[in-house]
C-alpha atoms as a PDB file:
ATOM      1  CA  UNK A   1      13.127 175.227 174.831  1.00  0.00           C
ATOM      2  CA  UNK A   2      10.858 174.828 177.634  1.00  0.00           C
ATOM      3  CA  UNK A   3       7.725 177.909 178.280  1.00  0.00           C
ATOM      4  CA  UNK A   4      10.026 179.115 181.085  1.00  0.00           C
ATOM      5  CA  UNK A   5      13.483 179.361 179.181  1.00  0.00           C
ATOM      6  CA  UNK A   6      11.791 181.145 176.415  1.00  0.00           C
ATOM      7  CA  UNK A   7       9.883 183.491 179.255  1.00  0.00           C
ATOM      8  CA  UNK A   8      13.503 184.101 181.070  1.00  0.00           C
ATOM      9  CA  UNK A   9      15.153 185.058 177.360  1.00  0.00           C
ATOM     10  CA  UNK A  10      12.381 187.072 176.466  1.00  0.00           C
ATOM     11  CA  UNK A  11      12.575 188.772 179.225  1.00  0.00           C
ATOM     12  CA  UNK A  12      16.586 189.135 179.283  1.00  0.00           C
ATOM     13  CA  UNK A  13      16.134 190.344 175.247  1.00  0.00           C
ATOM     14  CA  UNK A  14      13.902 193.476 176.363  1.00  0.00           C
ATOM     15  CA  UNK A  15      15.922 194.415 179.607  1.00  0.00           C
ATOM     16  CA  UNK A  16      19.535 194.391 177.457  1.00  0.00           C
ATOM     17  CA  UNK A  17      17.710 195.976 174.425  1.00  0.00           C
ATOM     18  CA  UNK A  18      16.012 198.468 177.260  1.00  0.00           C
ATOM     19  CA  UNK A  19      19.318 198.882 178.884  1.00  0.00           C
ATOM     20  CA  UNK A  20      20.974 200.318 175.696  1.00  0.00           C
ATOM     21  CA  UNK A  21      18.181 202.297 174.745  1.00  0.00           C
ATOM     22  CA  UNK A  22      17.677 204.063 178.195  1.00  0.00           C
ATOM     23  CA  UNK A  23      20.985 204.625 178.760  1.00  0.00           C
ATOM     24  CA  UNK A  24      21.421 206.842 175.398  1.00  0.00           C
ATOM     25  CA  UNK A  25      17.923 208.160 175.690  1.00  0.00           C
ATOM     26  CA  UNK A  26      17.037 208.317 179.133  1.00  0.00           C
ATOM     27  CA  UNK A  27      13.670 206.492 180.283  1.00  0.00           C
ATOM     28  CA  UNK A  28      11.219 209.174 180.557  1.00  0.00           C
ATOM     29  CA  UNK A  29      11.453 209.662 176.987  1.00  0.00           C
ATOM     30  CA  UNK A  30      11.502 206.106 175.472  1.00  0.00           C
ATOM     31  CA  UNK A  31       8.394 204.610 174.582  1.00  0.00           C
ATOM     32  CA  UNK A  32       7.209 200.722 175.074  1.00  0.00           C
ATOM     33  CA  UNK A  33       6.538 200.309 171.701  1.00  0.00           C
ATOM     34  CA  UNK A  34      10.262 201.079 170.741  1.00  0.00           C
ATOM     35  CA  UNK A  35      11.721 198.562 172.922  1.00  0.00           C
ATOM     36  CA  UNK A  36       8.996 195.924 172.168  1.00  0.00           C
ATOM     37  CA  UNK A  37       9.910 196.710 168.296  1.00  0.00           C
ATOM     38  CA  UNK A  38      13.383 196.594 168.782  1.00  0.00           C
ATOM     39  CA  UNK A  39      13.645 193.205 170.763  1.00  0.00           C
ATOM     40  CA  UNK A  40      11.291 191.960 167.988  1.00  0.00           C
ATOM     41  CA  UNK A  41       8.292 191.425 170.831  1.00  0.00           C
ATOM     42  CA  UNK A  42       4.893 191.787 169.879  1.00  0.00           C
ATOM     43  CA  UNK A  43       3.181 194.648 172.184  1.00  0.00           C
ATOM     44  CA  UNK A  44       0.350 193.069 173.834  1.00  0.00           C
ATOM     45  CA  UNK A  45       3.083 190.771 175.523  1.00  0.00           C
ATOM     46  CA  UNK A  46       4.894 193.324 177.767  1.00  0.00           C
ATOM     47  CA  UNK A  47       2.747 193.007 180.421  1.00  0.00           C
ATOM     48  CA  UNK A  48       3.124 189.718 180.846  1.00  0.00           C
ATOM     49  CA  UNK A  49       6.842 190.293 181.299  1.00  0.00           C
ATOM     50  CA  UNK A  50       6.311 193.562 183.319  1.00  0.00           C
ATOM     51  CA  UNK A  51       3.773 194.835 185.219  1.00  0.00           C
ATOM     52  CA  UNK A  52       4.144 198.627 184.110  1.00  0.00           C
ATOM     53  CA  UNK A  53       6.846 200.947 182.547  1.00  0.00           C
ATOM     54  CA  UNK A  54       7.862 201.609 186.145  1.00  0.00           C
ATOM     55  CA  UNK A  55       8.194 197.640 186.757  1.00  0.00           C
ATOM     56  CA  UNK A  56      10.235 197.370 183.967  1.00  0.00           C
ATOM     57  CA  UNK A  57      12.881 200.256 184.939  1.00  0.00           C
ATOM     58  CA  UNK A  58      12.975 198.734 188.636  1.00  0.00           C
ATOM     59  CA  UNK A  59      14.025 195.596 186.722  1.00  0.00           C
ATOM     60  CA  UNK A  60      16.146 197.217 184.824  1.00  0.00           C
ATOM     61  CA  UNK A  61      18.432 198.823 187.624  1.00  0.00           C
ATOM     62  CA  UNK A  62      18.485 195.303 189.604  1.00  0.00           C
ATOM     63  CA  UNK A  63      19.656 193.763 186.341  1.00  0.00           C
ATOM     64  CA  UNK A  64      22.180 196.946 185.780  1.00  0.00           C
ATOM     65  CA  UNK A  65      23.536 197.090 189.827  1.00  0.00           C
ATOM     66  CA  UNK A  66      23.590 192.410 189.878  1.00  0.00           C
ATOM     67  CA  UNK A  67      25.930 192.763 186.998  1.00  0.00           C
ATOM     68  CA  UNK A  68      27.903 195.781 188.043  1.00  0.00           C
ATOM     69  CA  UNK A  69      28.533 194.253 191.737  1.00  0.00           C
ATOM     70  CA  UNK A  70      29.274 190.626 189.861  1.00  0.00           C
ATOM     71  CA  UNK A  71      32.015 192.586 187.655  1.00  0.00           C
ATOM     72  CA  UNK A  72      33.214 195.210 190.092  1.00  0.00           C
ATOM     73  CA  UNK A  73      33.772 192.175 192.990  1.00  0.00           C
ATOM     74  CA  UNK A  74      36.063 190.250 190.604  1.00  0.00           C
ATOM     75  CA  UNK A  75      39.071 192.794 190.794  1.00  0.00           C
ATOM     76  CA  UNK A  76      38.071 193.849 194.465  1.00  0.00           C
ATOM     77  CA  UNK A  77      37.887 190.466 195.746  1.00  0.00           C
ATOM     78  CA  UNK A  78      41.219 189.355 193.509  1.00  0.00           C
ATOM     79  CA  UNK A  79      43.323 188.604 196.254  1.00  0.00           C
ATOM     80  CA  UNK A  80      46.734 188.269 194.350  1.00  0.00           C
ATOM     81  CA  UNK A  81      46.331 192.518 193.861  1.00  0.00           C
ATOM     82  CA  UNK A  82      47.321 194.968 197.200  1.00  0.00           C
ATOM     83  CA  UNK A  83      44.122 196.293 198.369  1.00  0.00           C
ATOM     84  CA  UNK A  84      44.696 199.564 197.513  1.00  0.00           C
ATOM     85  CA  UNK A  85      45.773 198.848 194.246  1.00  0.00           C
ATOM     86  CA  UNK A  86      42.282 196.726 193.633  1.00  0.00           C
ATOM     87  CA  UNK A  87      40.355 199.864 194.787  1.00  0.00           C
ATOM     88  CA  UNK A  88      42.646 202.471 192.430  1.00  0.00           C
ATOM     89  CA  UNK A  89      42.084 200.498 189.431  1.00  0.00           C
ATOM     90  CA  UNK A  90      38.336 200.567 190.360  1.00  0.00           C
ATOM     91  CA  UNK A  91      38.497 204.548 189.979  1.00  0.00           C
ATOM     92  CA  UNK A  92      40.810 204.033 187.349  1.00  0.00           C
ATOM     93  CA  UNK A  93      38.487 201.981 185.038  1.00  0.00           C
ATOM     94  CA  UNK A  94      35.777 204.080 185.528  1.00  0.00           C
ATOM     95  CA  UNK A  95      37.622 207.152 184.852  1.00  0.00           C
ATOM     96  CA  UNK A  96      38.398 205.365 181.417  1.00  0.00           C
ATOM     97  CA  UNK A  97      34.873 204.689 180.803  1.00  0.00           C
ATOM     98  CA  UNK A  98      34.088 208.171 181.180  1.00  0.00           C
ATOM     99  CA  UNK A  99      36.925 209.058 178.664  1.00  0.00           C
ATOM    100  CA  UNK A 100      35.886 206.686 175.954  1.00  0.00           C
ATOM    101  CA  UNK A 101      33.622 207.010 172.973  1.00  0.00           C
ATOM    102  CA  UNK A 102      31.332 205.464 175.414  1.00  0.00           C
ATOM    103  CA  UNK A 103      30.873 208.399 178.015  1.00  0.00           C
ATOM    104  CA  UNK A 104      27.581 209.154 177.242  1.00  0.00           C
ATOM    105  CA  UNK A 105      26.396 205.969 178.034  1.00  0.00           C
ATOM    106  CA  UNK A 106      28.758 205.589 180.985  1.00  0.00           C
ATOM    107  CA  UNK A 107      26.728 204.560 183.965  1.00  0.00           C
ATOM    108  CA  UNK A 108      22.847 203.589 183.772  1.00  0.00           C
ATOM    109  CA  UNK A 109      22.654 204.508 187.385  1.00  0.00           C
ATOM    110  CA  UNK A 110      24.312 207.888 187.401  1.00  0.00           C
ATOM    111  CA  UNK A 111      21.801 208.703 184.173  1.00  0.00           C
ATOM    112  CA  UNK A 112      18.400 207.126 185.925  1.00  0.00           C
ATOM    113  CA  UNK A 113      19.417 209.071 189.719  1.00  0.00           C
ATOM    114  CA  UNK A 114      19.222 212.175 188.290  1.00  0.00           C
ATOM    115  CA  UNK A 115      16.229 211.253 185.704  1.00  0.00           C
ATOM    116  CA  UNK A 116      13.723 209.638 188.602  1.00  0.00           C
ATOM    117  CA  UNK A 117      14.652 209.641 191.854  1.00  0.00           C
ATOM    118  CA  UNK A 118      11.922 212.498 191.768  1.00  0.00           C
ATOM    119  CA  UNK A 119       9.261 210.764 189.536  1.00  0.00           C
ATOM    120  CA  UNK A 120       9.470 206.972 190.350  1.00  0.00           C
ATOM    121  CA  UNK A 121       9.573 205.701 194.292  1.00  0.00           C
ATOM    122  CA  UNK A 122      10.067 202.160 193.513  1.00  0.00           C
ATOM    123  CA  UNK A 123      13.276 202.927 190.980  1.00  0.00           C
ATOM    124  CA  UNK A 124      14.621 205.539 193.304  1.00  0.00           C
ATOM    125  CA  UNK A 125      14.309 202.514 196.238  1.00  0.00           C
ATOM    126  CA  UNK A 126      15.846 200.045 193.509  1.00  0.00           C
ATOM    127  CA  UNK A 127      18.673 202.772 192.571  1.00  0.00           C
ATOM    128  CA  UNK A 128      18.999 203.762 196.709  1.00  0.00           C
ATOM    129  CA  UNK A 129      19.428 199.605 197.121  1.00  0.00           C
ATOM    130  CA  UNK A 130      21.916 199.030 193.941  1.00  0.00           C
ATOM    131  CA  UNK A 131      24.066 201.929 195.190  1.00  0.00           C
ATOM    132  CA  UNK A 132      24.641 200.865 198.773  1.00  0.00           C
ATOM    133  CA  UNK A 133      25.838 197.718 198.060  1.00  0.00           C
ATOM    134  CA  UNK A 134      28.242 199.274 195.915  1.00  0.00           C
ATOM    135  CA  UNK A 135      29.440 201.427 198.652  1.00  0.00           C
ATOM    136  CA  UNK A 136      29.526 197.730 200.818  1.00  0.00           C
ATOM    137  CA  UNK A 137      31.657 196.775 198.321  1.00  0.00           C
ATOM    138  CA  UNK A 138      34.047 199.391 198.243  1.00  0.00           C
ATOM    139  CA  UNK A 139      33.931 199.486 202.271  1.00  0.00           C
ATOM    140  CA  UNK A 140      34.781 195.771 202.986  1.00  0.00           C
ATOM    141  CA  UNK A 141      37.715 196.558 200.466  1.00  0.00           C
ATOM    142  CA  UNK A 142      38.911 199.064 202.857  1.00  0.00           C
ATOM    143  CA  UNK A 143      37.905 196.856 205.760  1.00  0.00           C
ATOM    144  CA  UNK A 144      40.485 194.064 204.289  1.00  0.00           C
ATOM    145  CA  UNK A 145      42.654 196.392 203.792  1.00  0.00           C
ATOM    146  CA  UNK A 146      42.790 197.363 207.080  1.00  0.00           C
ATOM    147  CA  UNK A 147      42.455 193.521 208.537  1.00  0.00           C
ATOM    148  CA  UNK A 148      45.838 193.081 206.605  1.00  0.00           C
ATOM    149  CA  UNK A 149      47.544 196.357 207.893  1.00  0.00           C
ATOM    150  CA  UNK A 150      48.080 197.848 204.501  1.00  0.00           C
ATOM    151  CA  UNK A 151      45.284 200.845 205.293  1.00  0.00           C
ATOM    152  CA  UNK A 152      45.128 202.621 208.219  1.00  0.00           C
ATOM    153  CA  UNK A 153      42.940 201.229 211.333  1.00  0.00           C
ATOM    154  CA  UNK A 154      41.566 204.173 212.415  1.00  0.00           C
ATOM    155  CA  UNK A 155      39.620 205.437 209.580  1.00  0.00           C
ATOM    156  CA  UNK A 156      35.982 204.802 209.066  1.00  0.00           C
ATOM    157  CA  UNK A 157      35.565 202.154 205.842  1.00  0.00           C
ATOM    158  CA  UNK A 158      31.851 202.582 205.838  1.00  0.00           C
ATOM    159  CA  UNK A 159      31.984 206.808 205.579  1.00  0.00           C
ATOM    160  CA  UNK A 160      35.046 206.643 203.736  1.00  0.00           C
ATOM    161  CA  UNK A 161      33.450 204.351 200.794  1.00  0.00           C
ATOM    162  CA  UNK A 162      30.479 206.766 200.762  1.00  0.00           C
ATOM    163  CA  UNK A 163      32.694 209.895 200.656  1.00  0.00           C
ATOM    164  CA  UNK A 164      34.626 208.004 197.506  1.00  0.00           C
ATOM    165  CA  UNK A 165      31.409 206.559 195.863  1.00  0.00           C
ATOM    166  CA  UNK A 166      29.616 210.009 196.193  1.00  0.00           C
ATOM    167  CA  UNK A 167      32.431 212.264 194.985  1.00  0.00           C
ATOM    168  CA  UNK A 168      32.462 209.855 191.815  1.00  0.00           C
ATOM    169  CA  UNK A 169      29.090 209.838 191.162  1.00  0.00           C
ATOM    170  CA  UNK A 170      29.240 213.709 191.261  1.00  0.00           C
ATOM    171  CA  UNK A 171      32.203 213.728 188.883  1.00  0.00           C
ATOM    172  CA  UNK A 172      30.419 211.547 186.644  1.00  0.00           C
ATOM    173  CA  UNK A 173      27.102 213.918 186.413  1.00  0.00           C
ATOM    174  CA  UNK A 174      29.907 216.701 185.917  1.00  0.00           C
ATOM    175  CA  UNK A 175      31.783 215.157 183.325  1.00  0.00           C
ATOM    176  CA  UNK A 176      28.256 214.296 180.983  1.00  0.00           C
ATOM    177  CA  UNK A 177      27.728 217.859 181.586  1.00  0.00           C
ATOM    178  CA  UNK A 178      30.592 219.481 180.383  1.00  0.00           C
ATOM    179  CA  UNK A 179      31.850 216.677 178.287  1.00  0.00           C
ATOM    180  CA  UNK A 180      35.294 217.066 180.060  1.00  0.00           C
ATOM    181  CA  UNK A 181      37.363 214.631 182.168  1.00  0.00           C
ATOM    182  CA  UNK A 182      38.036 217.842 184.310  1.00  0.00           C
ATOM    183  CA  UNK A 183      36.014 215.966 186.812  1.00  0.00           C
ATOM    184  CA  UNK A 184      37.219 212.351 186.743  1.00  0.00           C
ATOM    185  CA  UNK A 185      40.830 213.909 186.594  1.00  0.00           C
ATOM    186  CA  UNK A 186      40.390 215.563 190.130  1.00  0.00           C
ATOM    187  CA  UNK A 187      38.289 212.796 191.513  1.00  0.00           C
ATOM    188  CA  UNK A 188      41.236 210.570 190.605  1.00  0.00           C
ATOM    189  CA  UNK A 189      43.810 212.270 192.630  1.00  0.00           C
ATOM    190  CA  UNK A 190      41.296 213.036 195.012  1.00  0.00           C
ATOM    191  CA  UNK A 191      41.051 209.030 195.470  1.00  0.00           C
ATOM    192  CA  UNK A 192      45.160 208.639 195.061  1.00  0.00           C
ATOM    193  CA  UNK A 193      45.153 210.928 198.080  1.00  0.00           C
ATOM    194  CA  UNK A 194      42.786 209.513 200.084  1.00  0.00           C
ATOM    195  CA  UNK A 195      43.718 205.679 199.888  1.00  0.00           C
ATOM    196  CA  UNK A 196      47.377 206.468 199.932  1.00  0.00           C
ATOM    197  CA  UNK A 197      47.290 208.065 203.576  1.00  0.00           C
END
């Protein structure tokens, strides 16, 4: 293994073992040295990975929102599903995420927005950045939709991905807050409603 393999794995090793970490404690209270101990790096070497905590969290959410939008394009881009079908089972598997064993740990960016959008200006850039091209997503789903007459023409795509992407993200804070699909249940049949005009 070449100096710049073994940099890009090292690297990789502390963002996955940071991932799972932040997302069950949150990053404002995990410390360096856990991660570094946990992904078996000595400490002195962070900051050859990472400039700062900070650096590492932007990292973090780019490495969260690439995979996300890598995942989330292969059933909206999966042509052989109606377009309004792609985008239900969207809401759909993320309403099951919420309802699994896995809820807490649901969404890195939904944990991190609320966390330090206040504290950090380069995560809440990287988080602002990672969740618009989400909503991109979600609009040129609607777009094609539209293109090939199964959604109506006249309705805004770009507003009505934001209105769909926000209500879930608030649904999501809701539901780790009251540890009840109450939320996700409504925001579901919210959705049905809206794509189903």
């Amino acid at each position: 293994m070449d100096r710049t393999e073994h940099y890009q794995d090292t690297r990789e090793r502390i963002l996955s073992i940071g991932q799972t970490l932040v997302s069950g404690r949150g990053f404002s209270a995990l410390g360096l040295s856990e991660i570094l101990t946990k992904a078996e790096v000595p400490k002195g070497s962070f900051y050859h990975y990472f400039q700062s905590k900070e650096g590492f969290g932007v990292a973090l959410l780019e490495r969260y929102f690439d995979n996300y939008l890598l995942h989330a394009s292969t059933l909206l881009q999966n042509e052989t599903i109606p377009v309004t079908e792609r985008l239900l089972t969207y809401f759909s598997n993320w309403r099951q995420v919420a309802a699994s064993c896995e809820c807490p740990n649901m969404c890195l960016a939904v944990k991190l927005a609320a966390e330090v959008a206040d504290l950090s200006e380069p995560m809440r850039l990287a988080l602002d950045a990672g969740m618009k091209k989400i909503t991109v997503q979600i609009a040129n789903t609607i777009s094609t939709a539209q293109v090939q007459s199964q959604f109506p023409a006249e309705i805004n795509a770009a507003q009505l991905a934001e209105s769909l992407y926000g209500m879930w993200v608030g649904a999501s804070l809701l539901t780790k807050v009251s540890r009840s699909m109450t939320a996700m249940d409504l925001a579901y049949k919210q959705t049905e409603q809206m794509l189903r005009t």
